[in-house]
N, C-alpha and C. Protein backbone atom coordinates (compact mmCIF):
# COMPACT_ATOMS: atom_id res chain seq x y z
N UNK A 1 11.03 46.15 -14.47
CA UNK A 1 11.28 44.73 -14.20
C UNK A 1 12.13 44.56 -12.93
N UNK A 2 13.21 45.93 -12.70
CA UNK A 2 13.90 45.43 -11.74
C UNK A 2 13.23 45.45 -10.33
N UNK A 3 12.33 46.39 -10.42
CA UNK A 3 11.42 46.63 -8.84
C UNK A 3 10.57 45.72 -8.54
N UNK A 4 10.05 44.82 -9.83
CA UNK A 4 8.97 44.01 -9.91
C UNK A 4 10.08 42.90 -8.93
N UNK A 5 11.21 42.68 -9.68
CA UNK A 5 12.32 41.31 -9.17
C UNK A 5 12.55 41.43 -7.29
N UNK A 6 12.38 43.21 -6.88
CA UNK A 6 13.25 43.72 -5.90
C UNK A 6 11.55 43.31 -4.84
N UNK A 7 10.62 43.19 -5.61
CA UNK A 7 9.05 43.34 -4.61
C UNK A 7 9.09 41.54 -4.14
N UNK A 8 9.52 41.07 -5.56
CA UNK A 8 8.98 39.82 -5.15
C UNK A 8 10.55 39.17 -3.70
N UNK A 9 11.53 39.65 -4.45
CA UNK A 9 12.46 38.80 -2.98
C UNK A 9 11.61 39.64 -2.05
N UNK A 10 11.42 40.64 -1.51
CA UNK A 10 10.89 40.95 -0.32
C UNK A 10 10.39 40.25 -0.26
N UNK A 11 9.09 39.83 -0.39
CA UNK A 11 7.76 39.11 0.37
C UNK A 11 8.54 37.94 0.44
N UNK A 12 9.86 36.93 -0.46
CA UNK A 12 10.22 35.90 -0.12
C UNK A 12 11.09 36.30 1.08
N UNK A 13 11.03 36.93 1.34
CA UNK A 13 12.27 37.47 2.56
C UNK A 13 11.41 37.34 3.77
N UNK A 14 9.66 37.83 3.89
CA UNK A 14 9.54 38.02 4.48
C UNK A 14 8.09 36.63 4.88
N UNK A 15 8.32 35.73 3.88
CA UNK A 15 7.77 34.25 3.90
C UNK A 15 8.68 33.67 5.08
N UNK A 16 10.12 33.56 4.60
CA UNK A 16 11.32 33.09 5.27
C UNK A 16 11.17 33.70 6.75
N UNK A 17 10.80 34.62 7.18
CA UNK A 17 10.91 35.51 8.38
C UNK A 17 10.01 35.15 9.64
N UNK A 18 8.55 35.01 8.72
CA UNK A 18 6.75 35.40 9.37
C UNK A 18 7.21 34.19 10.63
N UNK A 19 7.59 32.82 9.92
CA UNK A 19 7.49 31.60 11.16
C UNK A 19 8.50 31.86 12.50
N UNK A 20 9.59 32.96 12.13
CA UNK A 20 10.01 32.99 13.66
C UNK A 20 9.10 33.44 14.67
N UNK A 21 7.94 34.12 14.07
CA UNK A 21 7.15 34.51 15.10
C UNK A 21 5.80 33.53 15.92
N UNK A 22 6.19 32.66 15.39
CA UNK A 22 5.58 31.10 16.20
C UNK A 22 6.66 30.28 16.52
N UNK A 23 7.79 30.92 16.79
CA UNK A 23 8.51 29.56 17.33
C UNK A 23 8.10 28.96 18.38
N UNK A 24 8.01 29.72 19.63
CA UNK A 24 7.54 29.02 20.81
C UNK A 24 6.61 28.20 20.73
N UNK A 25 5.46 28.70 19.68
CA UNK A 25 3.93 27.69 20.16
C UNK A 25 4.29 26.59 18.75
N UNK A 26 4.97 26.62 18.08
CA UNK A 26 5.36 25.58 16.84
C UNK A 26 6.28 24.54 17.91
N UNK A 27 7.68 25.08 18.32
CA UNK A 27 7.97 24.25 19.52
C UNK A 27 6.94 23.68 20.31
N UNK A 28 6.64 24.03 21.19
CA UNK A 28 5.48 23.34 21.85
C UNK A 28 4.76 22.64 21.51
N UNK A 29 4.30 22.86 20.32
CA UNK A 29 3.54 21.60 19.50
C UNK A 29 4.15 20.60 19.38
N UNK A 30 4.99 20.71 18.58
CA UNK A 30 6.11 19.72 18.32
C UNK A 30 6.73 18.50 19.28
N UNK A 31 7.06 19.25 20.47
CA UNK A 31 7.57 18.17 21.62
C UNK A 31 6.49 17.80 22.30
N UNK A 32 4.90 18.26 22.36
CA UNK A 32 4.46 17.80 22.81
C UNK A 32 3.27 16.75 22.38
N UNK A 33 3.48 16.67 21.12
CA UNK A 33 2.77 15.62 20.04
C UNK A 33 3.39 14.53 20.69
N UNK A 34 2.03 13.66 20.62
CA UNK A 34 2.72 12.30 20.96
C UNK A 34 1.75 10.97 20.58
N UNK A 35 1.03 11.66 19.23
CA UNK A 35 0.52 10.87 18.11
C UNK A 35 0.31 11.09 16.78
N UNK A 36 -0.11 10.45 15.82
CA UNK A 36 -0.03 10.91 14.76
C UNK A 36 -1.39 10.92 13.79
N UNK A 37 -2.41 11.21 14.69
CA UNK A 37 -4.02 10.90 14.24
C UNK A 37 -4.15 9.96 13.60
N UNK A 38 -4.63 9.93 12.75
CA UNK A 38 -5.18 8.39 12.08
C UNK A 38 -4.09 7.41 11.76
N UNK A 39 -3.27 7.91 11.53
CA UNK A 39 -2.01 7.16 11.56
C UNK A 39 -2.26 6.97 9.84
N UNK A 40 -2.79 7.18 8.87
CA UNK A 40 -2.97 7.36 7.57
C UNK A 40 -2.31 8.30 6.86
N UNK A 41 -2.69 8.17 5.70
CA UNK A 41 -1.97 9.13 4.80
C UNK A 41 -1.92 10.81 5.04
N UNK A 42 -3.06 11.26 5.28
CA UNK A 42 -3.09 12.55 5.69
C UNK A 42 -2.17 12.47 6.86
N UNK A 43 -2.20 11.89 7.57
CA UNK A 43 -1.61 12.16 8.82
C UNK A 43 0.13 11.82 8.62
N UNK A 44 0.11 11.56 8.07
CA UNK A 44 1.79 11.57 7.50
C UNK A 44 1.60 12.63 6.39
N UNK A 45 1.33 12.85 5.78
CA UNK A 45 1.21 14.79 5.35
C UNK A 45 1.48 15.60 6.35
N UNK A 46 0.21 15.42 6.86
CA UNK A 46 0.57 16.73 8.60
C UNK A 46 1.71 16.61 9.70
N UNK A 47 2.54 15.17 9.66
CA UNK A 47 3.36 15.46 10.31
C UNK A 47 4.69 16.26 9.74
N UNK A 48 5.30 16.38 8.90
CA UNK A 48 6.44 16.74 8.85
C UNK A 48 6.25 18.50 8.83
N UNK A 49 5.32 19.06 8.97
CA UNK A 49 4.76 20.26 8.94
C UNK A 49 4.33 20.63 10.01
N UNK A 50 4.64 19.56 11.30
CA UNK A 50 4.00 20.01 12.56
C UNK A 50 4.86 20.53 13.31
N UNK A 51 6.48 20.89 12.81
CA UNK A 51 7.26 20.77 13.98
C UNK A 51 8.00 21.81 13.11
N UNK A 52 8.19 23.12 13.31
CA UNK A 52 9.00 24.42 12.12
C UNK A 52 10.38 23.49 12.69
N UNK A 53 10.90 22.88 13.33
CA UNK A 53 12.41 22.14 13.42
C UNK A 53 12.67 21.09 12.07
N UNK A 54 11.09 20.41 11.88
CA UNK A 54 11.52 19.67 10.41
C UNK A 54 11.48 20.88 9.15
N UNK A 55 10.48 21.57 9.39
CA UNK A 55 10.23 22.36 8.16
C UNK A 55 11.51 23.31 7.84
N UNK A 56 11.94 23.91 8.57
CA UNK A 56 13.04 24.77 8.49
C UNK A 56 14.35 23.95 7.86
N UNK A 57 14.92 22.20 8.38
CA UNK A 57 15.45 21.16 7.70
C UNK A 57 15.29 21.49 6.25
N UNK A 58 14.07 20.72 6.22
CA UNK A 58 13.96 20.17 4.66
C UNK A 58 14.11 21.27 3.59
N UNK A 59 13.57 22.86 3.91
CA UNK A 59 13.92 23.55 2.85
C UNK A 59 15.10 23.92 2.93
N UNK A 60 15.50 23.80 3.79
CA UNK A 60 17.16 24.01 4.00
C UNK A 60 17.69 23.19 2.68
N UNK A 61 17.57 22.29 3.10
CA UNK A 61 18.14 20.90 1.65
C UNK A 61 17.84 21.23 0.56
N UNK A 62 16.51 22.00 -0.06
CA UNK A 62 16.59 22.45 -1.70
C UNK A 62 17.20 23.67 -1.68
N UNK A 63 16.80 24.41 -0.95
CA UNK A 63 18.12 25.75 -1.48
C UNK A 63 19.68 25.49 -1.04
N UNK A 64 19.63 24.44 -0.45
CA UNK A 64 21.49 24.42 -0.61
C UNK A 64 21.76 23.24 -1.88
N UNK A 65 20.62 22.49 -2.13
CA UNK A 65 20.55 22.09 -3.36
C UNK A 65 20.72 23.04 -4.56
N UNK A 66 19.80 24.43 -4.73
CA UNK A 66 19.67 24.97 -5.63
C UNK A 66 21.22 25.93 -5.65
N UNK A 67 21.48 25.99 -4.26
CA UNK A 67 22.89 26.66 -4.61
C UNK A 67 23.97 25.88 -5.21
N UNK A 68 23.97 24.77 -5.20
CA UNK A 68 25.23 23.92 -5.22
C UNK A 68 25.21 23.33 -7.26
N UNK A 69 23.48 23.52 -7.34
CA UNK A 69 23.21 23.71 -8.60
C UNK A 69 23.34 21.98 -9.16
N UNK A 70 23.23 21.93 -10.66
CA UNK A 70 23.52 20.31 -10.95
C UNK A 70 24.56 19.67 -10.56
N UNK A 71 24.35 18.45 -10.47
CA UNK A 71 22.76 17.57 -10.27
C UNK A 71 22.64 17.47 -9.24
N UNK A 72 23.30 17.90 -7.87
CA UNK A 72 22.56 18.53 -6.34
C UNK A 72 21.70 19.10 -6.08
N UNK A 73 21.37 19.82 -7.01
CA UNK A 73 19.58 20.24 -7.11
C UNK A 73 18.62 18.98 -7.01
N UNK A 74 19.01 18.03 -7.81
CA UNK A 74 17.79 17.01 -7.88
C UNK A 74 18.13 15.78 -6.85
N UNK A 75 19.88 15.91 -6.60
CA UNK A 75 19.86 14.33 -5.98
C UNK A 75 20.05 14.79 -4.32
N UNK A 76 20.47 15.66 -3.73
CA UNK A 76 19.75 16.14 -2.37
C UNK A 76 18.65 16.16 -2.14
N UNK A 77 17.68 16.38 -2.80
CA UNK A 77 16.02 16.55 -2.30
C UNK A 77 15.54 15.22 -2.86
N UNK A 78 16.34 14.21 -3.21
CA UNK A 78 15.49 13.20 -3.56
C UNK A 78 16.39 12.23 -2.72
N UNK A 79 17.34 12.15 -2.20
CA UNK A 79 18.24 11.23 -1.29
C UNK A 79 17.64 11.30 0.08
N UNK A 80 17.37 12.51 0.71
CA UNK A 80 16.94 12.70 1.84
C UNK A 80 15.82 12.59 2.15
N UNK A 81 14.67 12.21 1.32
CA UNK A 81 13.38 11.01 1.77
C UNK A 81 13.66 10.03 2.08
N UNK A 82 14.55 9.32 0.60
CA UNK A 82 14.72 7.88 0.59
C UNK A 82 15.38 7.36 2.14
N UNK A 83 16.21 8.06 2.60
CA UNK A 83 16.97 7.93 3.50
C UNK A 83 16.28 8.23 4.67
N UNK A 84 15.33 9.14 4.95
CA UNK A 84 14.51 9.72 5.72
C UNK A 84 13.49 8.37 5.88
N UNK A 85 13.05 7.77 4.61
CA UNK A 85 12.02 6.87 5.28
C UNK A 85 12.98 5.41 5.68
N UNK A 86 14.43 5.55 5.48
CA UNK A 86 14.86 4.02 6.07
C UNK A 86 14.76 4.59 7.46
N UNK A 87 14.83 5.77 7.68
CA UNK A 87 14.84 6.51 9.13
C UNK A 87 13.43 6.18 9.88
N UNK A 88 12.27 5.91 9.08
CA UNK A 88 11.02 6.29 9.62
C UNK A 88 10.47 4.23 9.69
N UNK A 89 11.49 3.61 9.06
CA UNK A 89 10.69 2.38 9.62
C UNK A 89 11.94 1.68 10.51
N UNK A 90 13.16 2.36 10.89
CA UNK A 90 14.04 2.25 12.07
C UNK A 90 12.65 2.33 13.30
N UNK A 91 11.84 3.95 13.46
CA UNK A 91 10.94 4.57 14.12
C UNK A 91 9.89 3.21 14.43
N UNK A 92 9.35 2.84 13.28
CA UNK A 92 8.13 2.40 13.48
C UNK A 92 8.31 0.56 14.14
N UNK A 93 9.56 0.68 13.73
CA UNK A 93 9.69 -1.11 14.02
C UNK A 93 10.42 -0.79 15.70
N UNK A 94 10.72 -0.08 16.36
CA UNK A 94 11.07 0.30 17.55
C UNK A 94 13.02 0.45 17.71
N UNK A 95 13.46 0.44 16.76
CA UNK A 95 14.85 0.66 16.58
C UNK A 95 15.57 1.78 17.48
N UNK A 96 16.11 1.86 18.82
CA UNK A 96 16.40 2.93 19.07
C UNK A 96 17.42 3.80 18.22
N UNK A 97 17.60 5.09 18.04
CA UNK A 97 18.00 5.88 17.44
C UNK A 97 18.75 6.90 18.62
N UNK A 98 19.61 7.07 19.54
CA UNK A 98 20.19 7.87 20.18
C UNK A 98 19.71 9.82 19.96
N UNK A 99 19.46 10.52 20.95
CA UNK A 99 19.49 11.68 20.81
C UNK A 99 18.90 12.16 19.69
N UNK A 100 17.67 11.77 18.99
CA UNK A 100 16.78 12.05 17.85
C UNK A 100 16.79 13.39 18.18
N UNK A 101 15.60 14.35 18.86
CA UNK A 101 15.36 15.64 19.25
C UNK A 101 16.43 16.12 18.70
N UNK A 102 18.11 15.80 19.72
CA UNK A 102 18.89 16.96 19.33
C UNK A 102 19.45 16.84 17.62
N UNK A 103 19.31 16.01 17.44
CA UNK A 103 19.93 15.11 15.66
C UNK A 103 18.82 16.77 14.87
N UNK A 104 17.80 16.34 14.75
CA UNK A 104 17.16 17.45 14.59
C UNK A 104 17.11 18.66 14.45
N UNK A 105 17.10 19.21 15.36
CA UNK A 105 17.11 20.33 16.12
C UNK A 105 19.02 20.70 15.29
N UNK A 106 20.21 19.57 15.40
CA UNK A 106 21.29 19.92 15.11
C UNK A 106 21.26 20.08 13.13
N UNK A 107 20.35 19.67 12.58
CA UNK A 107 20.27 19.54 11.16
C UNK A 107 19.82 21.05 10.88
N UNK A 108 19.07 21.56 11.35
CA UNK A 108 18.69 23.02 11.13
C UNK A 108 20.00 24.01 11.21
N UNK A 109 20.86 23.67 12.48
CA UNK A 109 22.01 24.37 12.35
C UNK A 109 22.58 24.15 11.29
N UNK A 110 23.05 22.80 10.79
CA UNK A 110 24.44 22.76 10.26
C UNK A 110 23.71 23.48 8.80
N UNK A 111 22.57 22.66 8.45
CA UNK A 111 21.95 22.91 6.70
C UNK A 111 21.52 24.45 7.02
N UNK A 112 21.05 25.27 7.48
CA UNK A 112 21.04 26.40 7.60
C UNK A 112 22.68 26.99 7.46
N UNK A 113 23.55 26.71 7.87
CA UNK A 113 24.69 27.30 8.00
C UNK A 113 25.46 27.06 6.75
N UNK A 114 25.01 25.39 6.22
CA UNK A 114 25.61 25.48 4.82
C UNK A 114 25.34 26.41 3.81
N UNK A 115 24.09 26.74 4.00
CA UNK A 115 23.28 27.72 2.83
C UNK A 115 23.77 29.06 3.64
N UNK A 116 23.62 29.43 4.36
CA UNK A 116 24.24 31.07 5.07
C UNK A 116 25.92 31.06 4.66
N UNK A 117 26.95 30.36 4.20
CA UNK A 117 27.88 30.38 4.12
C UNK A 117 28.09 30.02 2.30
N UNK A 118 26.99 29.79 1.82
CA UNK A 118 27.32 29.04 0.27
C UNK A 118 28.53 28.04 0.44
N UNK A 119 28.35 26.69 1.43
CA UNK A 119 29.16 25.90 0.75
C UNK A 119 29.13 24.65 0.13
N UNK A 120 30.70 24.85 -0.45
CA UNK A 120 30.44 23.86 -1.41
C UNK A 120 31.06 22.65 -1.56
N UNK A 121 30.98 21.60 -0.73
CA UNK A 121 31.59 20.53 -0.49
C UNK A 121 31.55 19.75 -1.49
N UNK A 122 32.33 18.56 -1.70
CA UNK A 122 31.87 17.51 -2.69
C UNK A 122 30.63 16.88 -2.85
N UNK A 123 30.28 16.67 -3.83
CA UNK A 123 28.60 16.41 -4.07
C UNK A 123 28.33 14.79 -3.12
N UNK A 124 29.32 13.68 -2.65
CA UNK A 124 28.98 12.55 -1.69
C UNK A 124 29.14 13.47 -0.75
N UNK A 125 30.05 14.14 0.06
CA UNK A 125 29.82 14.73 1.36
C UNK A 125 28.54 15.49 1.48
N UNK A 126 27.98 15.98 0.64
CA UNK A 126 26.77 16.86 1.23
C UNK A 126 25.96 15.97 1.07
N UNK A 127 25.76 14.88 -0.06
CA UNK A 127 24.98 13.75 0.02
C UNK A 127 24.73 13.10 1.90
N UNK A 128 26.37 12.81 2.50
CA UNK A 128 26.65 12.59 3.15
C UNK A 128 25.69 13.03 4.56
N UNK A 129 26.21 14.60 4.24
CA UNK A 129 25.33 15.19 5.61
C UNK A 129 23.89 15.42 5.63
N UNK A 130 23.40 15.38 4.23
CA UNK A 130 21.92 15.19 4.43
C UNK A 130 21.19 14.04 4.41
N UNK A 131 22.35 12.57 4.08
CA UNK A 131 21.49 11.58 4.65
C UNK A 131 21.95 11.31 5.82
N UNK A 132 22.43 11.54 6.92
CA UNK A 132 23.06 11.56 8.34
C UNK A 132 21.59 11.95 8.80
N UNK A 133 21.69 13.43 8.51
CA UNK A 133 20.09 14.22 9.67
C UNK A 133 18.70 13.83 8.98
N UNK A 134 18.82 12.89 7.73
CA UNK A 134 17.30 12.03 7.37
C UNK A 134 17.03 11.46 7.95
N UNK A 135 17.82 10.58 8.73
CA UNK A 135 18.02 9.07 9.67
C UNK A 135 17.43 9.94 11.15
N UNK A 136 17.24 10.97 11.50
CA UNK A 136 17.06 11.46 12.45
C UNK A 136 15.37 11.68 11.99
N UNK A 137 15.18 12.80 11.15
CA UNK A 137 13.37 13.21 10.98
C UNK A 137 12.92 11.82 10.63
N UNK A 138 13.65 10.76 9.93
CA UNK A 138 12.56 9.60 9.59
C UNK A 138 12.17 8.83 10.50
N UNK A 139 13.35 8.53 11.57
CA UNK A 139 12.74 8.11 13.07
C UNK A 139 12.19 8.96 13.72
N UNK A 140 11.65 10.48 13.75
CA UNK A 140 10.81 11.22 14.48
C UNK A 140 9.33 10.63 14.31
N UNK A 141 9.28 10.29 12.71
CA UNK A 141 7.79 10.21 11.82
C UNK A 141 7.62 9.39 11.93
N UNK A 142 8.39 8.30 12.16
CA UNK A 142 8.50 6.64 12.38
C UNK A 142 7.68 6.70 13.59
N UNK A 143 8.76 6.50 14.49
CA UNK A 143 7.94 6.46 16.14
C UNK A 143 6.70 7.18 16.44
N UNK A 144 6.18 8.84 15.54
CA UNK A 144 4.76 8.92 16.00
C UNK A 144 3.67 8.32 15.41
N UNK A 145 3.67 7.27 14.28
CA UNK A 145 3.26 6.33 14.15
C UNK A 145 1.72 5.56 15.28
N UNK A 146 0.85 5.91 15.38
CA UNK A 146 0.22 4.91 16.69
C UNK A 146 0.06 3.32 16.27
N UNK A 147 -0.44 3.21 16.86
CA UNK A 147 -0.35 1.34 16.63
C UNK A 147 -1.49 0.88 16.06
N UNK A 148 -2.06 1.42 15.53
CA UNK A 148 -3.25 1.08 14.58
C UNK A 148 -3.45 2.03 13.50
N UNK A 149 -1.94 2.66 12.93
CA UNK A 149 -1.99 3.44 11.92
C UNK A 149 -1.53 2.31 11.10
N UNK A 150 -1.78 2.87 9.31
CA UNK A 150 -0.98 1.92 8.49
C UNK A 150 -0.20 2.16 7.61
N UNK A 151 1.23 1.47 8.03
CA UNK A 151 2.90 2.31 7.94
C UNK A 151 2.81 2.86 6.65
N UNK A 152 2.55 2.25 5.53
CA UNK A 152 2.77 2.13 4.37
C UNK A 152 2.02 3.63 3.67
N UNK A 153 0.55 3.62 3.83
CA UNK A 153 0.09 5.13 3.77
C UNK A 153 0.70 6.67 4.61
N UNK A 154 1.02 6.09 5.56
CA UNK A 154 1.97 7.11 6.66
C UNK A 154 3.09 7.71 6.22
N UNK A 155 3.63 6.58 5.83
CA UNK A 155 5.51 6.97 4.90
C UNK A 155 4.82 7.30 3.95
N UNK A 156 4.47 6.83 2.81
CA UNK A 156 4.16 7.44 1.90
C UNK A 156 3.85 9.30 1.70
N UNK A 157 2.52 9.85 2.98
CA UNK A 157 2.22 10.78 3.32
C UNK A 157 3.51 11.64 3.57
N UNK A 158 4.60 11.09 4.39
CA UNK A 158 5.56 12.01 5.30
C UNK A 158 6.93 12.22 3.90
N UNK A 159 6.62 11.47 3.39
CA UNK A 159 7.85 11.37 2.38
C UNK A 159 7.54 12.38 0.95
N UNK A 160 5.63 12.28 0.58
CA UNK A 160 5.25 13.11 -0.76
C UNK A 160 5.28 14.83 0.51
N UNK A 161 5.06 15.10 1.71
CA UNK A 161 5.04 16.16 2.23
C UNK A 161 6.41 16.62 2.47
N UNK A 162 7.57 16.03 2.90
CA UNK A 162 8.99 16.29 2.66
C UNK A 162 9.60 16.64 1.20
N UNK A 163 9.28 16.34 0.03
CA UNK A 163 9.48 16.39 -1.03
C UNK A 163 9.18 17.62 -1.50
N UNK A 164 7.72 18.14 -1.38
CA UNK A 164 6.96 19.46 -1.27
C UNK A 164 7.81 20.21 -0.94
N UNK A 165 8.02 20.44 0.53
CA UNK A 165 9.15 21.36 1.85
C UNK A 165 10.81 21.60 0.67
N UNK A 166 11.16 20.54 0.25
CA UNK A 166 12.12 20.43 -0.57
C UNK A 166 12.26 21.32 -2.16
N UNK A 167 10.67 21.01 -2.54
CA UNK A 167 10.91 21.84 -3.73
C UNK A 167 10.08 23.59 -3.29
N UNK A 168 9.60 23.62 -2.06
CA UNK A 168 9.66 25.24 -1.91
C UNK A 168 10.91 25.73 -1.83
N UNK A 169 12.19 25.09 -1.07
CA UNK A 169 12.99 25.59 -1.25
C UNK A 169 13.90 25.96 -2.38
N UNK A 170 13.78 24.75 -3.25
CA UNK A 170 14.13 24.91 -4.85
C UNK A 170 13.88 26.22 -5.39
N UNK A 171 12.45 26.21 -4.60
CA UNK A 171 11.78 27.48 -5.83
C UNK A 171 12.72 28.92 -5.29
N UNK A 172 12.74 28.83 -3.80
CA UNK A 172 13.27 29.96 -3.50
C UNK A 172 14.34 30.26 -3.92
N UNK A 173 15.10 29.14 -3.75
CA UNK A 173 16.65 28.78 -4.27
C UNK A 173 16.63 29.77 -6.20
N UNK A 174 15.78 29.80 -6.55
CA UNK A 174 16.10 30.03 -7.86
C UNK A 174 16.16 31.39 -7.81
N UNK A 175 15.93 32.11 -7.06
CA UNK A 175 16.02 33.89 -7.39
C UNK A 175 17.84 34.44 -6.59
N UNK A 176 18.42 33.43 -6.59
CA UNK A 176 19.91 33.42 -7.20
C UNK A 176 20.03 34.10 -8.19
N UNK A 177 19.17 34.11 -9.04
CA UNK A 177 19.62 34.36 -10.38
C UNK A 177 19.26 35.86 -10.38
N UNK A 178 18.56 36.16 -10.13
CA UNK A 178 18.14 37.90 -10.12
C UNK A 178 19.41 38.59 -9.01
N UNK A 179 19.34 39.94 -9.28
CA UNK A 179 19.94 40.71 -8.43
C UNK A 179 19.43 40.98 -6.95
N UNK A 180 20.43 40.39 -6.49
CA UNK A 180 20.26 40.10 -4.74
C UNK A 180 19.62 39.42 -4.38
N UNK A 181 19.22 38.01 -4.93
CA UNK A 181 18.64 36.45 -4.41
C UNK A 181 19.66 36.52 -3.68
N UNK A 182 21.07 35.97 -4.24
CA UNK A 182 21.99 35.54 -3.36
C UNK A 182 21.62 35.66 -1.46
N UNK A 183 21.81 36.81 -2.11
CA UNK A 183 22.29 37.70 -0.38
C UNK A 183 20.95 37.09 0.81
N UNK A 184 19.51 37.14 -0.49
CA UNK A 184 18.19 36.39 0.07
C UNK A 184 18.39 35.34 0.57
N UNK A 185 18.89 34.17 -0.24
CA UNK A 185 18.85 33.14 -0.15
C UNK A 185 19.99 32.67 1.27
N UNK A 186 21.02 33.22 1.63
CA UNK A 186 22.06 33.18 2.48
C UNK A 186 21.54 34.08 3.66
N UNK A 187 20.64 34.60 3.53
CA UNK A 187 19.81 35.40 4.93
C UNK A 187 18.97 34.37 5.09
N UNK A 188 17.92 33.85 4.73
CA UNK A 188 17.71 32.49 4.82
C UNK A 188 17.88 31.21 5.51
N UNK A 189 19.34 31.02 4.79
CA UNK A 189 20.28 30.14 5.48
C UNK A 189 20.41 30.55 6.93
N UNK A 190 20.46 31.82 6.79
CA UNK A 190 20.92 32.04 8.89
C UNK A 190 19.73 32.07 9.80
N UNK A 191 18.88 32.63 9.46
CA UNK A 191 17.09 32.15 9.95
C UNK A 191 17.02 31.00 9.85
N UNK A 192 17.66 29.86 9.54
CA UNK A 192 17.18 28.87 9.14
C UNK A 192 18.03 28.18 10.80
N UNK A 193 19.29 28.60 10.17
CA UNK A 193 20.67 28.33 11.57
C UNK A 193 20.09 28.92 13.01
N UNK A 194 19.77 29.81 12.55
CA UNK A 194 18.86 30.36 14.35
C UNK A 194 17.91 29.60 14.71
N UNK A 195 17.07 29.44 14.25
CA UNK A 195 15.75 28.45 14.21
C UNK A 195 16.59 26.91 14.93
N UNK A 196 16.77 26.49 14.35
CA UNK A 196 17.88 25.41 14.76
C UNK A 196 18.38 25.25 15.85
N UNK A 197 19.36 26.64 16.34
CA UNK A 197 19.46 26.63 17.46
C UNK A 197 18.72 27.12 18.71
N UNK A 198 17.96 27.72 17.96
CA UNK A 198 16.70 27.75 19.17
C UNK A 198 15.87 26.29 19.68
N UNK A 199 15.87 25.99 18.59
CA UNK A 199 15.46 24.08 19.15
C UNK A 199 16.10 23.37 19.78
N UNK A 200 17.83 23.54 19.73
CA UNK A 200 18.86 23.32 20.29
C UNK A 200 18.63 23.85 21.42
N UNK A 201 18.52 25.04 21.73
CA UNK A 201 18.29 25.47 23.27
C UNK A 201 17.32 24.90 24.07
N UNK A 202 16.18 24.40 23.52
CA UNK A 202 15.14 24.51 24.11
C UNK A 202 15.60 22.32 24.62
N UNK A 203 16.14 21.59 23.71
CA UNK A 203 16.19 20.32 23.87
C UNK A 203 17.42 20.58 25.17
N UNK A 204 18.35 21.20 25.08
CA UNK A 204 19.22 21.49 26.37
C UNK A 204 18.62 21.70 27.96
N UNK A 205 17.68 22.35 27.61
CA UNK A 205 17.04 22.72 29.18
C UNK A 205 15.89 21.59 29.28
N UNK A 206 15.47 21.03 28.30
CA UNK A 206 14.60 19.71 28.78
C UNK A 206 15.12 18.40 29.58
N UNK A 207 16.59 18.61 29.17
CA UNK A 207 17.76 17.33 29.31
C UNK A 207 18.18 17.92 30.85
């Protein structure tokens, strides 16, 4: 049982790993999208999955959910849609939002770093910091929006595909419990913090 426990974190180790090796062309995609196809439901599915800067976010939020354990397990991954889509019709109604990219790009650091460090703040402060960097991805999804998409199927799409991103991390989050999740789950966290700041780098030299 224990090798069976020791096979499966690997391959989660090495799920967590495979996407650094598309950062560049996942970047590139990402900044250089500048629609959102049909502007429908699928297409708010496919966005929050188009950019490893959101994806790397959002699972960030269930495994520092799953570390922080009840009821931060359930009310982090369910605060940071809600909040994410007041973010995404800021986007769509033309609301400027200051420095989105780096807001972004800075959420991967910090929520990567929370989970690489196990911490454990009060359950409103982490509430806190993960509805801060929602207000950032929901105006990303907002604004790629085209003008003959329809909002309502769009959010819907970007919010049931964020939720998803949220409970993979849950799932990962749970092999805590076996011998040497931890250490998994907090290696993780720092792939997650690199990633982050590699987006960080890359929004620096665009500026």
């Amino acid at each position: 049982m224990r090798h069976a426990r020791e096979r499966f974190c690997r391959r989660i180790a090495w799920l967590l790993a495979a996407p650094t090796a598309f950062w560049p062309v996942l970047a590139a995609a990402h900044i250089e999208a500048g629609s959102a196809g049909d502007g429908g439901f699928v297409s708010g599915l496919q966005h929050p999955i188009s950019g490893l800067d959101h994806v790397v976010a959002m699972v960030a939020v269930g495994l520092w959910g799953a570390q922080l354990g009840a009821p931060a397990i359930w009310v982090l991954p369910i605060a940071f849609p809600l909040i994410m889509a007041v973010g995404g019709v800021f986007g769509v109604m033309g609301v400027p939002v200051p420095n989105v990219e780096f807001g972004i790009a800075l959420s991967g650091v910090v929520l990567g770093l929370m989970v690489a460090l196990a911490a454990r703040p009060p359950l409103w402060l982490a509430m806190l910091i993960v509805a801060a960097f929602a207000i950032f991805h929901g105006h990303a999804h907002g604004s790629a929006l085209p003008a003959f998409g329809v909002p309502i199927l769009y959010a819907s799409g970007f919010v049931i595909a964020t939720g998803l991103l949220h409970l993979c991390g849950i799932v990962i989050g749970a092999t805590n419990r076996w011998q040497g999740g931890e250490a998994l789950i907090r290696g993780g966290g720092v792939l997650i913090a690199l990633t982050g700041a590699y987006f960080l780098y890359l929004q620096l030299r665009l500026t």
